[in-house]
Protein backbone atom coordinates (compact mmCIF):
# COMPACT_ATOMS: atom_id res chain seq x y z
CA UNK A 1 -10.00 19.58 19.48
CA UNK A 2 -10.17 21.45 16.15
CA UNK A 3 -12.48 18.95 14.20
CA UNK A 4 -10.62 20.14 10.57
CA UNK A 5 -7.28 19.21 12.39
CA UNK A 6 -9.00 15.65 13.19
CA UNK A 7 -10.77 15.61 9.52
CA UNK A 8 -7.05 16.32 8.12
CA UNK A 9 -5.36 13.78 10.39
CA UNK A 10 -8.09 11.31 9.32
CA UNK A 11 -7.33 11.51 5.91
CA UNK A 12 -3.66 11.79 6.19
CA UNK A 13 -4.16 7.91 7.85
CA UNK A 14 -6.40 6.44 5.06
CA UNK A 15 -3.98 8.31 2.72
CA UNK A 16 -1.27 6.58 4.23
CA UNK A 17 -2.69 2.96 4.68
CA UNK A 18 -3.94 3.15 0.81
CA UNK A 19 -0.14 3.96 -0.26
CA UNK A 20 1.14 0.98 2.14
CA UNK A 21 -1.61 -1.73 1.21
CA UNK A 22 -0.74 -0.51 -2.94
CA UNK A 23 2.98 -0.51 -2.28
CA UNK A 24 2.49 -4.52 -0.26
CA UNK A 25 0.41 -5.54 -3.00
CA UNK A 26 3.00 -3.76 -6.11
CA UNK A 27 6.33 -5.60 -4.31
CA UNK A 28 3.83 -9.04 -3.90
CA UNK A 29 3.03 -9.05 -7.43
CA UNK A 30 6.71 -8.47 -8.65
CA UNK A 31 7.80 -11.15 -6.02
CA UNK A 32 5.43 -13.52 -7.55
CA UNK A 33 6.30 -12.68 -11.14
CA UNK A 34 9.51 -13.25 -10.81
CA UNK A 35 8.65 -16.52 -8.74
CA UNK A 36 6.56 -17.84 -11.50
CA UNK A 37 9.51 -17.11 -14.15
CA UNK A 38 12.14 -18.97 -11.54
CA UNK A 39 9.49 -22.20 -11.51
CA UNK A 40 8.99 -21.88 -15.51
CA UNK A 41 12.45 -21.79 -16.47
């Protein structure tokens, strides 16, 4: 296997699991914002 297809695929994943785990921790913080408001109000 072509190691700078594997190198590429490699950081394709992390690339990808970065964007997930900031876009799940972006949608938990405006879910708990708005949470916070609901329970202040």
């Amino acid at each position: 296997m072509n190691p700078i297809l594997w190198l590429a695929r490699l950081i394709a994943g992390a690339v990808l699991v970065a964007l997930l785990a900031i876009v799940c921790t972006a949608a938990g913080g405006i879910l708990l914002s708005y949470g916070v408001e609901d329970i202040q109000q």
